[in-house]
C-alpha atoms as a PDB file:
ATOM      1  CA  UNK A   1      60.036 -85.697  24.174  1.00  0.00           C
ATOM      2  CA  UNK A   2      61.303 -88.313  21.936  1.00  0.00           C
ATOM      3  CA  UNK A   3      64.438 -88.349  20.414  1.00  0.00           C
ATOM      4  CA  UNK A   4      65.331 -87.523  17.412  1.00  0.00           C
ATOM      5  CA  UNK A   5      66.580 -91.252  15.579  1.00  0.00           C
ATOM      6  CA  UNK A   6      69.482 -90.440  13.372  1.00  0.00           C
ATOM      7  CA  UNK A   7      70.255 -92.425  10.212  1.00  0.00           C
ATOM      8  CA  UNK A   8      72.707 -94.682  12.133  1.00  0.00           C
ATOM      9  CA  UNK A   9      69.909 -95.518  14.476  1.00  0.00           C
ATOM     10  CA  UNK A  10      67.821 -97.054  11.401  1.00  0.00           C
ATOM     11  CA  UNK A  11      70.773 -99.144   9.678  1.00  0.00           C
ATOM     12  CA  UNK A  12      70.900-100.606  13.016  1.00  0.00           C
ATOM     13  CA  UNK A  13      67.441-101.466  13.791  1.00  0.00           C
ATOM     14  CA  UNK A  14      67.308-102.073   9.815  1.00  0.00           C
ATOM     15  CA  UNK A  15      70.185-104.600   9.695  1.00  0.00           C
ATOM     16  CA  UNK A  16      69.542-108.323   9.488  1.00  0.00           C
ATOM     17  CA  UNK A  17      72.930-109.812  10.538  1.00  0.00           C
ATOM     18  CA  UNK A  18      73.978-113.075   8.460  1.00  0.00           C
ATOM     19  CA  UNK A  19      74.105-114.900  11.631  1.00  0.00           C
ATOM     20  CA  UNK A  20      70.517-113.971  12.537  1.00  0.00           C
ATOM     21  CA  UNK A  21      69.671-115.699   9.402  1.00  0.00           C
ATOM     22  CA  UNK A  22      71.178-118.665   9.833  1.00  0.00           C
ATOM     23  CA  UNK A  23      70.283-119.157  13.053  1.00  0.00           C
ATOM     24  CA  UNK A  24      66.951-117.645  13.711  1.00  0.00           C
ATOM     25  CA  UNK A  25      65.147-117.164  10.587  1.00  0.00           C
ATOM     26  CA  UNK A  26      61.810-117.320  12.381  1.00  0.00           C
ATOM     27  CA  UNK A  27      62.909-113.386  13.582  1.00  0.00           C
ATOM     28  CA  UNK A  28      62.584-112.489  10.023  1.00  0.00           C
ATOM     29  CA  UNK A  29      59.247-113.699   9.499  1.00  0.00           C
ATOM     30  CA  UNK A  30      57.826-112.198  12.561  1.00  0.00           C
ATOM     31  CA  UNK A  31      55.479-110.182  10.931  1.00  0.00           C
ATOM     32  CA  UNK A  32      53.174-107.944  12.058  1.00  0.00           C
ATOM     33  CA  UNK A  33      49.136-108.695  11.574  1.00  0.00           C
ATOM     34  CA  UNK A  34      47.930-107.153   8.571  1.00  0.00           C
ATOM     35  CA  UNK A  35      44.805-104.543   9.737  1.00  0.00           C
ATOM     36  CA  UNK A  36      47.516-102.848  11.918  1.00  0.00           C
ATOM     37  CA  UNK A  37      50.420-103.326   9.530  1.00  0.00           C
ATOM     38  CA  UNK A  38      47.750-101.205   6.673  1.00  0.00           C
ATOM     39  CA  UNK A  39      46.986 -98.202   9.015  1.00  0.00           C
ATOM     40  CA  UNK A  40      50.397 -97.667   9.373  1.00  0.00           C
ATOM     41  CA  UNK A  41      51.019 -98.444   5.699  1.00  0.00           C
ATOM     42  CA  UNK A  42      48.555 -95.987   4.750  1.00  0.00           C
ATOM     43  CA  UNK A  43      49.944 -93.022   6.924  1.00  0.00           C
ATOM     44  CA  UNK A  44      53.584 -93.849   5.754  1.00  0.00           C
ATOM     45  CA  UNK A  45      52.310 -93.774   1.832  1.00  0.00           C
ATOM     46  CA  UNK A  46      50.576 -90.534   2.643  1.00  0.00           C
ATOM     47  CA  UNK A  47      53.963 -88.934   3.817  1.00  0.00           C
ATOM     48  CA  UNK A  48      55.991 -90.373   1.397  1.00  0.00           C
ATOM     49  CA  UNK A  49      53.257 -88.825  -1.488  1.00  0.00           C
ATOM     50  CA  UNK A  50      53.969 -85.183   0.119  1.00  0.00           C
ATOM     51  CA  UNK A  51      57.970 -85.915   0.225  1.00  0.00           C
ATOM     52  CA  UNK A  52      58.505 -86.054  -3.295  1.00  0.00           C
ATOM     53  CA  UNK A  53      61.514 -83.941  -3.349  1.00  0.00           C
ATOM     54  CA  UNK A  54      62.836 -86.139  -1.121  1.00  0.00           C
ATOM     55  CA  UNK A  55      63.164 -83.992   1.975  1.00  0.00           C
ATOM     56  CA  UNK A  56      65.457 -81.773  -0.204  1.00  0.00           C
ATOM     57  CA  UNK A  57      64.125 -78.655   1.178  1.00  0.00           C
ATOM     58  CA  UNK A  58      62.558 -78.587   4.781  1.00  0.00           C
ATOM     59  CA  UNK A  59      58.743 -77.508   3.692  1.00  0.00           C
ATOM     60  CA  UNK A  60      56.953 -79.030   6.411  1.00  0.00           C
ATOM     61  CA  UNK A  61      55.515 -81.465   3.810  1.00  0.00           C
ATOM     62  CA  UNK A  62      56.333 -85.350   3.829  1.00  0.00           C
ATOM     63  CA  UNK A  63      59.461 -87.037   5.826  1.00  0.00           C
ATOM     64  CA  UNK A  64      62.263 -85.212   7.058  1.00  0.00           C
ATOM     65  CA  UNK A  65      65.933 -85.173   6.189  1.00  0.00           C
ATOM     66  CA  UNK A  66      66.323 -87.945   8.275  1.00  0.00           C
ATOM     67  CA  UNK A  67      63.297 -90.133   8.009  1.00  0.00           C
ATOM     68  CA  UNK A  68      63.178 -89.858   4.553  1.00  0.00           C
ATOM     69  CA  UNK A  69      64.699 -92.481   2.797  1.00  0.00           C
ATOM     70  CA  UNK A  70      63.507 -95.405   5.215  1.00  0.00           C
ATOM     71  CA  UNK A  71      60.021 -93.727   5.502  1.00  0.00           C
ATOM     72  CA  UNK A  72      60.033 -94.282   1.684  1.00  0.00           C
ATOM     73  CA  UNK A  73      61.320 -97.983   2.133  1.00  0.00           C
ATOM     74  CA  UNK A  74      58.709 -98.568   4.643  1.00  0.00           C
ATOM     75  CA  UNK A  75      55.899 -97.357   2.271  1.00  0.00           C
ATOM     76  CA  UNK A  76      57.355 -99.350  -0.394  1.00  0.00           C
ATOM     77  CA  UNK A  77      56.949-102.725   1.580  1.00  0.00           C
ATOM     78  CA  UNK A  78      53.986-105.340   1.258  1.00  0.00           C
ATOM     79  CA  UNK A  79      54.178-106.251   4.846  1.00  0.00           C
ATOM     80  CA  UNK A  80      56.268-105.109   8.228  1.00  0.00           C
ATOM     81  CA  UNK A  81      58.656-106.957  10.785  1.00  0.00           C
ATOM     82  CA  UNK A  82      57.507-106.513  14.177  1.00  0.00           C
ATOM     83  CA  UNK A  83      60.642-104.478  14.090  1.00  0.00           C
ATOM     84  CA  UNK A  84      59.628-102.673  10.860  1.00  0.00           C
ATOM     85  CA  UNK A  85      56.355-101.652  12.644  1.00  0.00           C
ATOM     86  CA  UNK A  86      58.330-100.277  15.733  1.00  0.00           C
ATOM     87  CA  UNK A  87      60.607 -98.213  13.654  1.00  0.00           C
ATOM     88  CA  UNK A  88      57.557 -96.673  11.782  1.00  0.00           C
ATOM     89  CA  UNK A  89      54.977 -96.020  14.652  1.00  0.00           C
ATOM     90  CA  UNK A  90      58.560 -93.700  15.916  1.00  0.00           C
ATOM     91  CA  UNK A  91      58.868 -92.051  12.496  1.00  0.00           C
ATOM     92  CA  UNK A  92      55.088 -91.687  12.096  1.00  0.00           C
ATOM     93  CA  UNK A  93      54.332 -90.078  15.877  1.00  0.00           C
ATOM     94  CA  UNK A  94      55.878 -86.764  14.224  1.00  0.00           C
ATOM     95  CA  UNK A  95      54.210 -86.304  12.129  1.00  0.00           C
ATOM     96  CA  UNK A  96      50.770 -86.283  13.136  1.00  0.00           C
ATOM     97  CA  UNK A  97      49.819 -83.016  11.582  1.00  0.00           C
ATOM     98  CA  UNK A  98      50.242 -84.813   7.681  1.00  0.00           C
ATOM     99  CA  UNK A  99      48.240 -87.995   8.884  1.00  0.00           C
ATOM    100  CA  UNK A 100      43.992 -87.554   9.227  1.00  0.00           C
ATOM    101  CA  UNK A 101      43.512 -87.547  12.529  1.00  0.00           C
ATOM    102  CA  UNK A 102      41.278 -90.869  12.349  1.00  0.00           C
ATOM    103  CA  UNK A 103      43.735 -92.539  11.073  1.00  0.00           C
ATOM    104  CA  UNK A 104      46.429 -91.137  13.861  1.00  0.00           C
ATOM    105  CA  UNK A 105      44.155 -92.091  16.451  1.00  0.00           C
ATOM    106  CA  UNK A 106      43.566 -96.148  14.649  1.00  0.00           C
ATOM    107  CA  UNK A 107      47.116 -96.358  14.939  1.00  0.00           C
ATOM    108  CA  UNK A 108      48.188 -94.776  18.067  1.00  0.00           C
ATOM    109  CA  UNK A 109      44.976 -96.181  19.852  1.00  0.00           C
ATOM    110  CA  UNK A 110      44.913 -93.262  21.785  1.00  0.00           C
ATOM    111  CA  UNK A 111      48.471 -93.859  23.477  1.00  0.00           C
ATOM    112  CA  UNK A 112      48.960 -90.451  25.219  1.00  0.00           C
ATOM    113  CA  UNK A 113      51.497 -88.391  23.273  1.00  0.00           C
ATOM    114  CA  UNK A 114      54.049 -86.990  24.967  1.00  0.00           C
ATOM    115  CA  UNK A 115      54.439 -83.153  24.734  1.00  0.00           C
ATOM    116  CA  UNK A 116      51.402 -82.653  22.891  1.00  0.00           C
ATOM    117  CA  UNK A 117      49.250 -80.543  24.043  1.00  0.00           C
ATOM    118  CA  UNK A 118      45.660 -81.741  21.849  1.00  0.00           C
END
């Protein structure tokens, strides 16, 4: 099963170090190619539309607790980091129950989920 990421996890991944900047700036304009960048933009605005409340109570509908707030950052963005993309195909394997199936599959590309039993 995968692990759970915990909000540490995502400042981590999410942090762009001054140094990386100065030295590497191509790493922050790695970005991924735009028809798979909008499948997974269009599963992360789905689950941010049912989170309204902001994961405030656990109702099964949009991001959890956890996810939330960088599952709505994500669905905010125009494009995604390589790294960006990463960090949302992990929050958005969870929640494959909220995303139409067709659109699960475009994204996953079939990768065999783990512990699923479909």
């Amino acid at each position: 099963a995968m692990e759970e990421m915990k909000l540490e996890d995502y400042v981590k991944e999410f942090k762009i170090d001054g140094e990386i900047e100065k030295e590497k700036p191509e790493l922050l304009r790695n970005y991924v190619d735009n028809e798979k960048s909008e499948t997974v933009m269009e599963a992360l605005r789905i689950l941010a539309n049912n989170d309204e409340d902001f994961a405030r109570e656990n109702n099964g509908k949009g991001f959890n607790s956890v996810d939330s707030n960088f599952g709505h950052i994500l669905a905010g963005m125009d494009k995604l980091t390589v790294k960006q993309y990463d960090i949302a195909k992990k929050i958005l394997r969870k929640y494959h129950k909220q995303i139409p199936e067709e659109l699960f599959n475009k994204i996953f590309n079939k990768e065999i989920l783990i512990g699923d039993k479909k």
